[in-house]
C-alpha atoms as a PDB file:
ATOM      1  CA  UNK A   1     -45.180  73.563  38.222  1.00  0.00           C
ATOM      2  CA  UNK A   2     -45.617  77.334  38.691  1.00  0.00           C
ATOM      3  CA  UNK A   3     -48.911  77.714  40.915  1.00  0.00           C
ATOM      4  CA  UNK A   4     -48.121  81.360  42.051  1.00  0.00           C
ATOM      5  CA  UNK A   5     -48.810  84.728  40.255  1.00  0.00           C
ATOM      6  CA  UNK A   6     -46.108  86.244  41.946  1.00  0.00           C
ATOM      7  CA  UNK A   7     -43.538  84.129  40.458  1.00  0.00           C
ATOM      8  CA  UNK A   8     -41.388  86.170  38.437  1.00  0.00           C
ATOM      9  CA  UNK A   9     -41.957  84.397  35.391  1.00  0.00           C
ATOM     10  CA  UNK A  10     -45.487  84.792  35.429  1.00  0.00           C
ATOM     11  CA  UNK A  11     -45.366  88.853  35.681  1.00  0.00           C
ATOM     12  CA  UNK A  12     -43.134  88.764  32.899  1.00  0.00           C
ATOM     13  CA  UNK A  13     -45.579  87.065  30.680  1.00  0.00           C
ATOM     14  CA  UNK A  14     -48.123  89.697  31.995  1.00  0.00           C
ATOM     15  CA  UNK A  15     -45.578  92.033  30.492  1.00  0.00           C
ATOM     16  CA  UNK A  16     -45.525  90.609  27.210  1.00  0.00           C
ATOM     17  CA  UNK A  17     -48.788  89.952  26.631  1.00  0.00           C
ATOM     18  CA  UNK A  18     -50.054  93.625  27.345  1.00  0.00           C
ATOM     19  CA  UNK A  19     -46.834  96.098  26.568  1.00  0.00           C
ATOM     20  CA  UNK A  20     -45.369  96.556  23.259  1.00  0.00           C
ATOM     21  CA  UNK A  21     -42.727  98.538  25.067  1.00  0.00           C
ATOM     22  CA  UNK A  22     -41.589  95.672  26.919  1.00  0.00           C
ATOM     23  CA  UNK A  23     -41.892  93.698  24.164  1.00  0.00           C
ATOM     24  CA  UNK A  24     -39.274  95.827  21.986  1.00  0.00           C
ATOM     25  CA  UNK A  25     -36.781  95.958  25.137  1.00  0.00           C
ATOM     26  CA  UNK A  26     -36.807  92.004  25.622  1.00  0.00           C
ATOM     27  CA  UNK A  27     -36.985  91.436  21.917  1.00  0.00           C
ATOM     28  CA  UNK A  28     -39.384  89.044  22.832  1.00  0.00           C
ATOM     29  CA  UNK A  29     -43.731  87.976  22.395  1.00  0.00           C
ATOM     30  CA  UNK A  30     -45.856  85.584  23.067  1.00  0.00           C
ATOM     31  CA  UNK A  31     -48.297  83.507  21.453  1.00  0.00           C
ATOM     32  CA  UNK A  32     -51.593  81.734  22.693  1.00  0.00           C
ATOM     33  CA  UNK A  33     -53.051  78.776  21.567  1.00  0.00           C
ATOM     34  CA  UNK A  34     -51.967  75.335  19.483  1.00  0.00           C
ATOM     35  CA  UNK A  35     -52.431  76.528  16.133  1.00  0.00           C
ATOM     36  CA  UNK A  36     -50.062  79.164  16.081  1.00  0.00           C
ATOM     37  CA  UNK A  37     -47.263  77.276  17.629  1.00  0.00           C
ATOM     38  CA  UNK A  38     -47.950  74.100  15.185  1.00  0.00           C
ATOM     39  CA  UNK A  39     -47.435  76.618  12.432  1.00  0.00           C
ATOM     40  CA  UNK A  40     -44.279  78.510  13.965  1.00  0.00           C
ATOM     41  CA  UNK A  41     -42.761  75.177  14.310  1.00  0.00           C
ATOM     42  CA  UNK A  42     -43.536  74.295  10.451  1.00  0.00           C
ATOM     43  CA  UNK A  43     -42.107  76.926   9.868  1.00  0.00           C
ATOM     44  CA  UNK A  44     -38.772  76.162  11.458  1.00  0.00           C
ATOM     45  CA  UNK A  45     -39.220  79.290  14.117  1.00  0.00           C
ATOM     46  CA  UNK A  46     -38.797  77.388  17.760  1.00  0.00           C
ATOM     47  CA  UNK A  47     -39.452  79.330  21.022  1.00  0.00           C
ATOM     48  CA  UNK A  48     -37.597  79.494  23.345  1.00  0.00           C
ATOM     49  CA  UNK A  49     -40.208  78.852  25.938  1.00  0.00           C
ATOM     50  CA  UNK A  50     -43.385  76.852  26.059  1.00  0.00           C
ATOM     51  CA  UNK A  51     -46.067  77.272  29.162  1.00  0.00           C
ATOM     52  CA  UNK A  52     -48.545  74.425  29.390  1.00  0.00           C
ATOM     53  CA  UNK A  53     -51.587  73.859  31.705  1.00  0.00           C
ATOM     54  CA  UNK A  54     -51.369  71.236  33.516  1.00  0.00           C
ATOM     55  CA  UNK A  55     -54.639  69.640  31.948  1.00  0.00           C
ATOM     56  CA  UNK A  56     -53.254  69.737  28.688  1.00  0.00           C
ATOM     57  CA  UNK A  57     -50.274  67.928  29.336  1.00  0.00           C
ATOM     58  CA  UNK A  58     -51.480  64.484  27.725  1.00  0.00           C
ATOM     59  CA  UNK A  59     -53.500  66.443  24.545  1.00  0.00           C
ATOM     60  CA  UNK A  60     -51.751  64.782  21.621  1.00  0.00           C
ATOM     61  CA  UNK A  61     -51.511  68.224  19.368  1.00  0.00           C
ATOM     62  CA  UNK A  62     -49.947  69.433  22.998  1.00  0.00           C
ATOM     63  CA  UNK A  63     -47.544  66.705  23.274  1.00  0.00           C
ATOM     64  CA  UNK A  64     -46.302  66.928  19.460  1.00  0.00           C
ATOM     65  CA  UNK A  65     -45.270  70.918  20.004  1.00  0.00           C
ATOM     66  CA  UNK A  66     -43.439  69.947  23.303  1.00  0.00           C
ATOM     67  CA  UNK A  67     -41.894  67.071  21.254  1.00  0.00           C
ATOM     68  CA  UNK A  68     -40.778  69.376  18.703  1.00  0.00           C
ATOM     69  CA  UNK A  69     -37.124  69.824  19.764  1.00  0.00           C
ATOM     70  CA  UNK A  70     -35.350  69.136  23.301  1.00  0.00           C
ATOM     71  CA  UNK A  71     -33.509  72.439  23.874  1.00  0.00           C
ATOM     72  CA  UNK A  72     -37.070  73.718  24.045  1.00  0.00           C
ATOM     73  CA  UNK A  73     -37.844  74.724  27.996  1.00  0.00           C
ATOM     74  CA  UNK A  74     -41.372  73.075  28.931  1.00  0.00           C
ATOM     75  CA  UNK A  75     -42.449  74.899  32.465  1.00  0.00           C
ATOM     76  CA  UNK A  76     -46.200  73.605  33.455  1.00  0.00           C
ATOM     77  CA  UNK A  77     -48.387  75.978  34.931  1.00  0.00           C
ATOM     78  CA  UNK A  78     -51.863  75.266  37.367  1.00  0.00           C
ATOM     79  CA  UNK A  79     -54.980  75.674  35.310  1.00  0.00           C
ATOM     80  CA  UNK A  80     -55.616  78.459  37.404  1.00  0.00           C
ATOM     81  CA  UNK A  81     -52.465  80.263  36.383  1.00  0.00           C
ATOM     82  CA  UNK A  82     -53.153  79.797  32.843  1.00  0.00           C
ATOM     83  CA  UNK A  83     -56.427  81.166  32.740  1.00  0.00           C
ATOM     84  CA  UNK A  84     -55.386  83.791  34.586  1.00  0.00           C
ATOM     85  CA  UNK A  85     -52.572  85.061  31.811  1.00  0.00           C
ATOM     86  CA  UNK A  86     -54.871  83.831  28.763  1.00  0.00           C
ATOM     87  CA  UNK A  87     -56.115  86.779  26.418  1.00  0.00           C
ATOM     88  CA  UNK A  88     -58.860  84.355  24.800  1.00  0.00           C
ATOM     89  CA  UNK A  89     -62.047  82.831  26.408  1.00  0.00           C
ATOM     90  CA  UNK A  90     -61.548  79.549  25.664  1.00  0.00           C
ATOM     91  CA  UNK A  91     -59.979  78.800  28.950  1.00  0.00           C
ATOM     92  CA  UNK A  92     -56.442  77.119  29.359  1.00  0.00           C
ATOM     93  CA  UNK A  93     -54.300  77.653  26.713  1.00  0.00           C
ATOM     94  CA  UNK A  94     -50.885  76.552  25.424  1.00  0.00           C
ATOM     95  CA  UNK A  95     -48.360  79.666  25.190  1.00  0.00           C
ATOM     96  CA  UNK A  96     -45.037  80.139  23.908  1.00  0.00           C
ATOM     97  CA  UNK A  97     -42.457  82.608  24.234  1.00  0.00           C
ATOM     98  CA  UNK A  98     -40.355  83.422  20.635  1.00  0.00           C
ATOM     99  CA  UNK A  99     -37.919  85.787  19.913  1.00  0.00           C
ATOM    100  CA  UNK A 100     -38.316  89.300  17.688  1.00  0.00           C
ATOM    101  CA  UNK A 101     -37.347  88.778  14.168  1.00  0.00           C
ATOM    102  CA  UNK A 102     -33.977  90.871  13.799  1.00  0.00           C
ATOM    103  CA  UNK A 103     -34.591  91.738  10.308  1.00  0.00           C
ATOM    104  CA  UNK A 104     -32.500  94.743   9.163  1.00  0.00           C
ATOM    105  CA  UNK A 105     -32.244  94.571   5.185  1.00  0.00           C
ATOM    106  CA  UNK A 106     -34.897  96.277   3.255  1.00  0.00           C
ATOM    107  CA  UNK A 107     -36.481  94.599   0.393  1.00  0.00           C
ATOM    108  CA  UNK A 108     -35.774  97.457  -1.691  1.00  0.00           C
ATOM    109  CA  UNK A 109     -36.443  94.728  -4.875  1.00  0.00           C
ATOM    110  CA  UNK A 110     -39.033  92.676  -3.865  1.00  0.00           C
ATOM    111  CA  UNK A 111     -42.401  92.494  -3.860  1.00  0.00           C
ATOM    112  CA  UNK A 112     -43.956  94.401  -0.506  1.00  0.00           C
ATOM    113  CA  UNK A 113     -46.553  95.513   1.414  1.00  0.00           C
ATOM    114  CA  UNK A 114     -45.840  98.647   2.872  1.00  0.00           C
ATOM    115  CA  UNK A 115     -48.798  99.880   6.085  1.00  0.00           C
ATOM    116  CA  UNK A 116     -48.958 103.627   6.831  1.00  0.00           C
ATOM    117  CA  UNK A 117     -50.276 104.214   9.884  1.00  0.00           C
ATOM    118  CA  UNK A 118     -52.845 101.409   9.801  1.00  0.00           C
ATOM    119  CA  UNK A 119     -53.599 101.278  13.622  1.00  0.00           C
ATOM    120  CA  UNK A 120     -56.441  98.543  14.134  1.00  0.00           C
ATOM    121  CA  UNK A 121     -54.927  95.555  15.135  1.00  0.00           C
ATOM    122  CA  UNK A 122     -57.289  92.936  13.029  1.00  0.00           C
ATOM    123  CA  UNK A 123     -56.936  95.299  10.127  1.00  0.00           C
ATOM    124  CA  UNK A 124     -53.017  94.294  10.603  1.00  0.00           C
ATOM    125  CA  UNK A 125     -53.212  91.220  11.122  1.00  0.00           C
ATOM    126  CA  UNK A 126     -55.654  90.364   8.140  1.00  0.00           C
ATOM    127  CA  UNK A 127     -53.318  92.102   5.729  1.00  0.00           C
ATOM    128  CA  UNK A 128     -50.342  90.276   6.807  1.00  0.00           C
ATOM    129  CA  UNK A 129     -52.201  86.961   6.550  1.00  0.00           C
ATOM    130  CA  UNK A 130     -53.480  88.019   2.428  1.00  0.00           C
ATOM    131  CA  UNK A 131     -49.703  88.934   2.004  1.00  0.00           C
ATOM    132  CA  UNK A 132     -48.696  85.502   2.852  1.00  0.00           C
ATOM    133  CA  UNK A 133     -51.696  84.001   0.735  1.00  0.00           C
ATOM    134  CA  UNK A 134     -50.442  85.781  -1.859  1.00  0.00           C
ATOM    135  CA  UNK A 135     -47.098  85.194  -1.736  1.00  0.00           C
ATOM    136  CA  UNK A 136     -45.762  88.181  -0.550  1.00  0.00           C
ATOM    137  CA  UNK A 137     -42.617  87.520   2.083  1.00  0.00           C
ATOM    138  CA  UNK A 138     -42.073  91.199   3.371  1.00  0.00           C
ATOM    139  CA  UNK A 139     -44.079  93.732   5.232  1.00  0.00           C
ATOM    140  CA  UNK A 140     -43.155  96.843   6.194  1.00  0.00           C
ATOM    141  CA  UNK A 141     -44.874  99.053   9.379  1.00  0.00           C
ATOM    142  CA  UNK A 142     -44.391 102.618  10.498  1.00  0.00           C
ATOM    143  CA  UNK A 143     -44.528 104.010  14.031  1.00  0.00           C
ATOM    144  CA  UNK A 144     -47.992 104.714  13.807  1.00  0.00           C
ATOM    145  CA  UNK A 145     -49.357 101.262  13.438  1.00  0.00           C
ATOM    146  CA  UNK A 146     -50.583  98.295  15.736  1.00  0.00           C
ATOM    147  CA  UNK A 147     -47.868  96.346  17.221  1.00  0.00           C
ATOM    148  CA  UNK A 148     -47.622  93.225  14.271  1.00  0.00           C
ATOM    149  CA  UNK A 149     -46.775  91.227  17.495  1.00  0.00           C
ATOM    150  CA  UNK A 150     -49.719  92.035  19.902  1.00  0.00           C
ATOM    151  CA  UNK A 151     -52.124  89.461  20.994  1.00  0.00           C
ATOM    152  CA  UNK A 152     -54.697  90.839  18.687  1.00  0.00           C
ATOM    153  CA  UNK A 153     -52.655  91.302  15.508  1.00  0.00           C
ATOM    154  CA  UNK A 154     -51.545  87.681  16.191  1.00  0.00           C
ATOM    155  CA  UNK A 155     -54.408  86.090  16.139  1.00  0.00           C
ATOM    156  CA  UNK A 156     -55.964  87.985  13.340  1.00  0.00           C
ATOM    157  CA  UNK A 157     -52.824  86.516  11.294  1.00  0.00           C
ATOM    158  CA  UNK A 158     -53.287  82.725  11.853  1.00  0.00           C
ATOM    159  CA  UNK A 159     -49.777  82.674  11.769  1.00  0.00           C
ATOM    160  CA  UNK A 160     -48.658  84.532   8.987  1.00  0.00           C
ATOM    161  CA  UNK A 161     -45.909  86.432  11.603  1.00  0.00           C
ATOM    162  CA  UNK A 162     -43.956  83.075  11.023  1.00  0.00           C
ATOM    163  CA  UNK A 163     -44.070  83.228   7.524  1.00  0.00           C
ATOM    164  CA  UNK A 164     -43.512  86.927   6.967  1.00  0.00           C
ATOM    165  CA  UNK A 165     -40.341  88.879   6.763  1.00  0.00           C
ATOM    166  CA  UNK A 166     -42.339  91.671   8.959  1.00  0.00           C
ATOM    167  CA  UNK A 167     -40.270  95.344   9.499  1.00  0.00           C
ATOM    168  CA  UNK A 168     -41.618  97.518  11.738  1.00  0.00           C
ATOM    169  CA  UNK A 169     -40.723 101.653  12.795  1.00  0.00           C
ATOM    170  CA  UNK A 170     -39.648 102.004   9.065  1.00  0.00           C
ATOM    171  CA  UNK A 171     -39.315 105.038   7.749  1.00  0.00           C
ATOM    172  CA  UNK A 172     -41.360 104.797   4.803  1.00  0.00           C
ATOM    173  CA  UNK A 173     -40.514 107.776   2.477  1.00  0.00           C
ATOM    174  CA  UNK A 174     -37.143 106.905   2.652  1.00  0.00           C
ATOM    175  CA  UNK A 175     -37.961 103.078   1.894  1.00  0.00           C
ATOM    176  CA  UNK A 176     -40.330 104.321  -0.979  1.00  0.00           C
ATOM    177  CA  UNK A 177     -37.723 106.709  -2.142  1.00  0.00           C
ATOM    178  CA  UNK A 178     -35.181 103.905  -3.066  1.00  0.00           C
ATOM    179  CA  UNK A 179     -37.774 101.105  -4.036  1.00  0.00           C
ATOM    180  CA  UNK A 180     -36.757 100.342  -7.192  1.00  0.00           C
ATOM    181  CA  UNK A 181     -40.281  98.412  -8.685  1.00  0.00           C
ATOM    182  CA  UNK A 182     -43.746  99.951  -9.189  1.00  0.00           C
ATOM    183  CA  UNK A 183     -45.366 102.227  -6.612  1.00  0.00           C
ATOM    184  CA  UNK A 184     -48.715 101.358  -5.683  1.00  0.00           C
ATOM    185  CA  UNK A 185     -50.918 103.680  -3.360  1.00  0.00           C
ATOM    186  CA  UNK A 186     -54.615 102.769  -2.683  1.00  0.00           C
ATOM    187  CA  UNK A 187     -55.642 106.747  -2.500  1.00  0.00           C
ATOM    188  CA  UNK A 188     -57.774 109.248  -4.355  1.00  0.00           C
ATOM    189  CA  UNK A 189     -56.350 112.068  -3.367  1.00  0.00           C
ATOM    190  CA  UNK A 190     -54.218 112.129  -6.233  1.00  0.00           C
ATOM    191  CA  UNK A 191     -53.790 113.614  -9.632  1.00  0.00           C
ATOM    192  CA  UNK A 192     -53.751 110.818 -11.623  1.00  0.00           C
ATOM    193  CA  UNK A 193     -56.476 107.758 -10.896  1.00  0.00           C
ATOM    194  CA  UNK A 194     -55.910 104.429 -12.012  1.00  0.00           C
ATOM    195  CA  UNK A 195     -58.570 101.809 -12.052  1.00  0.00           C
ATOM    196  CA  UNK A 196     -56.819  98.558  -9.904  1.00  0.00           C
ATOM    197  CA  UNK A 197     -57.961  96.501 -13.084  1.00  0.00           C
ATOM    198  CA  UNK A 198     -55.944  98.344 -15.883  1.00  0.00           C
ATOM    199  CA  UNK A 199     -52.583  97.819 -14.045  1.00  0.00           C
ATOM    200  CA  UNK A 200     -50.007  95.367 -15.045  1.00  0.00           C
ATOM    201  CA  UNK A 201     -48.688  93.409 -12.079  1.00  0.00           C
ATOM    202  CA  UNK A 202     -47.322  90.386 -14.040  1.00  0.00           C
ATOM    203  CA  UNK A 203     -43.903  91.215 -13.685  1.00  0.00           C
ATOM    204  CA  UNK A 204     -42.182  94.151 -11.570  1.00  0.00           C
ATOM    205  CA  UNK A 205     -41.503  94.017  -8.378  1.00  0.00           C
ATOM    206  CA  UNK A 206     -44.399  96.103  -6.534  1.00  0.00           C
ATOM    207  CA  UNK A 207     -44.352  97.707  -3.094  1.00  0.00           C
ATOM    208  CA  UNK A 208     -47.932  98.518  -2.349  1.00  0.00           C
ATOM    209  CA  UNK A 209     -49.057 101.209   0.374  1.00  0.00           C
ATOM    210  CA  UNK A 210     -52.439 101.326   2.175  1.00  0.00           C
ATOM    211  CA  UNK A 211     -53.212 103.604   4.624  1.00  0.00           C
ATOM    212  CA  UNK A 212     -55.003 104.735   7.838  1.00  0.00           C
ATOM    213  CA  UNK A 213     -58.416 103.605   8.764  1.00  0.00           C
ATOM    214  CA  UNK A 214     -59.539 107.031   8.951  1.00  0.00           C
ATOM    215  CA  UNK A 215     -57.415 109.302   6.930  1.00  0.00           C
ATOM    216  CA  UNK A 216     -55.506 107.048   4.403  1.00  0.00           C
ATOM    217  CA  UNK A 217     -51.989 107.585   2.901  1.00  0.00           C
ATOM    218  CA  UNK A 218     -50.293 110.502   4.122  1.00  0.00           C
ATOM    219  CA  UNK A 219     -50.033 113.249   1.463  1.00  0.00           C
ATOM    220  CA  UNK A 220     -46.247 112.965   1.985  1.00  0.00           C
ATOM    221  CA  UNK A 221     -46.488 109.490   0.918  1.00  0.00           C
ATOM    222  CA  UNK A 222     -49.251 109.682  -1.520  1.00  0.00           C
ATOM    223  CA  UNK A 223     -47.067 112.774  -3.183  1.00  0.00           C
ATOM    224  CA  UNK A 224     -44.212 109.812  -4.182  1.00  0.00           C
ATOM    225  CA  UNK A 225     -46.983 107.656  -6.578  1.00  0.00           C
ATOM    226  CA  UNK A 226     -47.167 108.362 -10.193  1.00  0.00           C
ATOM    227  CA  UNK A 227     -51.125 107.912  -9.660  1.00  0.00           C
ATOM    228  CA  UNK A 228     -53.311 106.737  -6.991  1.00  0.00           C
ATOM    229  CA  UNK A 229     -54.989 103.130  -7.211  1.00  0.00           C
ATOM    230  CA  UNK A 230     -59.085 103.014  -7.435  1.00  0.00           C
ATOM    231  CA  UNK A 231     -60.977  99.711  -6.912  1.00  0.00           C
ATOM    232  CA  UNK A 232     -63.877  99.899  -8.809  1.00  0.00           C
ATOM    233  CA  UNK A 233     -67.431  99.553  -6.818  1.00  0.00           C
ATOM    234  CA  UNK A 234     -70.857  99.589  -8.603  1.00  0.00           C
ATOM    235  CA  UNK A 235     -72.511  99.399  -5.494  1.00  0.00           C
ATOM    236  CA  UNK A 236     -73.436 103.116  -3.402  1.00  0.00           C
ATOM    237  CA  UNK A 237     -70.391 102.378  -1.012  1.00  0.00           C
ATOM    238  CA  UNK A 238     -67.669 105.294  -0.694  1.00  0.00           C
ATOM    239  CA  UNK A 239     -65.268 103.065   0.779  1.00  0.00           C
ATOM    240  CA  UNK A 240     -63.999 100.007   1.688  1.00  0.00           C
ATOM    241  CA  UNK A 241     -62.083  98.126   4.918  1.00  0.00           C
ATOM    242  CA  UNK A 242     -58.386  99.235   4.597  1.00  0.00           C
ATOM    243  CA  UNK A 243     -57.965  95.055   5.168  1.00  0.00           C
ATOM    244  CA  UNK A 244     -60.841  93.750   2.823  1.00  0.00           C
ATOM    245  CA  UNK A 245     -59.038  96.976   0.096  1.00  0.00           C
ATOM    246  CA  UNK A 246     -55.535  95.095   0.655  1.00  0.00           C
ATOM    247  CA  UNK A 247     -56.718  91.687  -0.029  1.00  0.00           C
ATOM    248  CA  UNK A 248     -58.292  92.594  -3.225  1.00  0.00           C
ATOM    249  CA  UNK A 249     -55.570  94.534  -4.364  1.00  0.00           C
ATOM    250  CA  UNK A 250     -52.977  91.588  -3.884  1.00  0.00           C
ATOM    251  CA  UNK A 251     -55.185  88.774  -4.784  1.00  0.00           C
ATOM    252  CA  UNK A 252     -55.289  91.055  -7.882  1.00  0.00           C
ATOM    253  CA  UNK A 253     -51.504  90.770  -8.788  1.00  0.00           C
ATOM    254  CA  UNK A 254     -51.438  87.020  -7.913  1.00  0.00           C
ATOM    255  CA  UNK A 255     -54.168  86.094 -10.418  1.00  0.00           C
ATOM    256  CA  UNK A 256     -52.397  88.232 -13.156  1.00  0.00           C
ATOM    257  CA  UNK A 257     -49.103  86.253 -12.321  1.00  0.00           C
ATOM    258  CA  UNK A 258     -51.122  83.184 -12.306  1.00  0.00           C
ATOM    259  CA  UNK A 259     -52.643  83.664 -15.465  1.00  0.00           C
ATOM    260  CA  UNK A 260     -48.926  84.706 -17.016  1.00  0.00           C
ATOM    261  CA  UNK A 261     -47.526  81.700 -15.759  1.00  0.00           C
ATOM    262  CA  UNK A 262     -50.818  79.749 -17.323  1.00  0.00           C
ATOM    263  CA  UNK A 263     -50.535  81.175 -20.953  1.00  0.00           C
ATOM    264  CA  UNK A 264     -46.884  80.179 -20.929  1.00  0.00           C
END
């Protein structure tokens, strides 16, 4: 049992949880918590580590994630130790150690969600948790935004990371360039303006874009799109959360492809 913060496996973890610098060079994160780990393991993505509190050794959800496969190492920490690492206030808290994804072939055919500069780490990690609602396997990240494997981002996913095929530093008008499907961009500073409800998303692959919190698409971006995407508000609001904008848009698409699949 590690009791000491100066053990070198404890600063490490330090590392992890708070640089995405470090995290990049070790190809490595971390998560917190039982949930996340159930759902990684459902998911057939083991970590390579698991740190457990002492007082949670004999919780049965605890036991059933360090039961999930014997080449996984179990190291126990002190309670004190764990609430010392712990990004959450709940106290003592399962963690787990998993590699990066290595994912290196763009889903230049495929259905995508594609995040310019979207830097708010529950605004990413919403998103990627409507993509995998909707069905949507691949999302793509530029420089500018949040780390997709932060604490934060994380947490705001429930998950989703393990479900995801998740690309990050893309370079995104060379992506866009070479998608083959329909271009979506939720923008108005376009030419042409399309209501979200008068677009067909029953059948072509689609890679939609949204933006920064602040300033949106980039007009290098926005300048690729046919037209920009409007979602319709009655109400006196100018604008909507670049998350809550995402989720309508692809709940959108899956209830046209639901309804396709329906009439058949």
């Amino acid at each position: 049992m590690i009791t000491s913060t100066d053990n070198p496996q404890i600063k490490r973890l330090r590392q992890l949880f708070s640089q995405a610098k470090f995290r990049r060079q070790e190809r490595l994160f971390v998560t917190e918590g039982v949930h996340l780990l159930q759902t990684a393991i459902a998911a057939h993505r083991l970590p390579e580590k698991i740190f457990v509190p002492q007082s949670l050794l004999d919780d049965p959800e605890v036991s059933g994630c360090l039961n999930a496969d014997k080449n996984i190492q179990v190291i126990v920490l002190s309670d004190k130790i764990a609430q010392s690492l712990s990004t959450l206030n709940t106290g003592c808290t399962i963690m787990a150690v998993f590699s990066l994804p290595e994912n290196t072939a763009l889903p230049h055919r495929q259905d995508c969600v594609v995040l310019d500069g979207v830097q708010d780490p529950g605004n990413v990690g919403t998103i990627l948790r409507s993509a995998a609602a909707c069905g949507i396997s691949n999302v793509l990240l530029n420089k500018t935004c949040a780390d997709a494997f932060s604490p934060k981002v994380l947490r705001a996913a429930m998950g989703a990371n393990f479900l995801l095929n998740i690309f990050e530093y893309v370079d995104l008008i060379e992506f866009l360039q070479q998608f083959s499907g329909s271009l979506n961009i939720t923008t108005l500073n376009h030419t042409h303006i399309k209501s979200l409800y008068d677009l067909n998303l029953q059948s072509k692959p689609t890679a939609w874009v949204f933006g920064n919190e602040g300033t949106g698409v980039s007009p290098e971006i926005a300048a690729l799109a046919k037209y920009g995407v409007h979602i319709p508000m009655i109400g006196k609001i100018e604008s909507l959360n670049v998350a809550m904008a995402a989720s309508i848009c692809l709940f959108e698409q899956m209830r046209q492809r639901m309804m396709r699949n329906y009439s058949r």
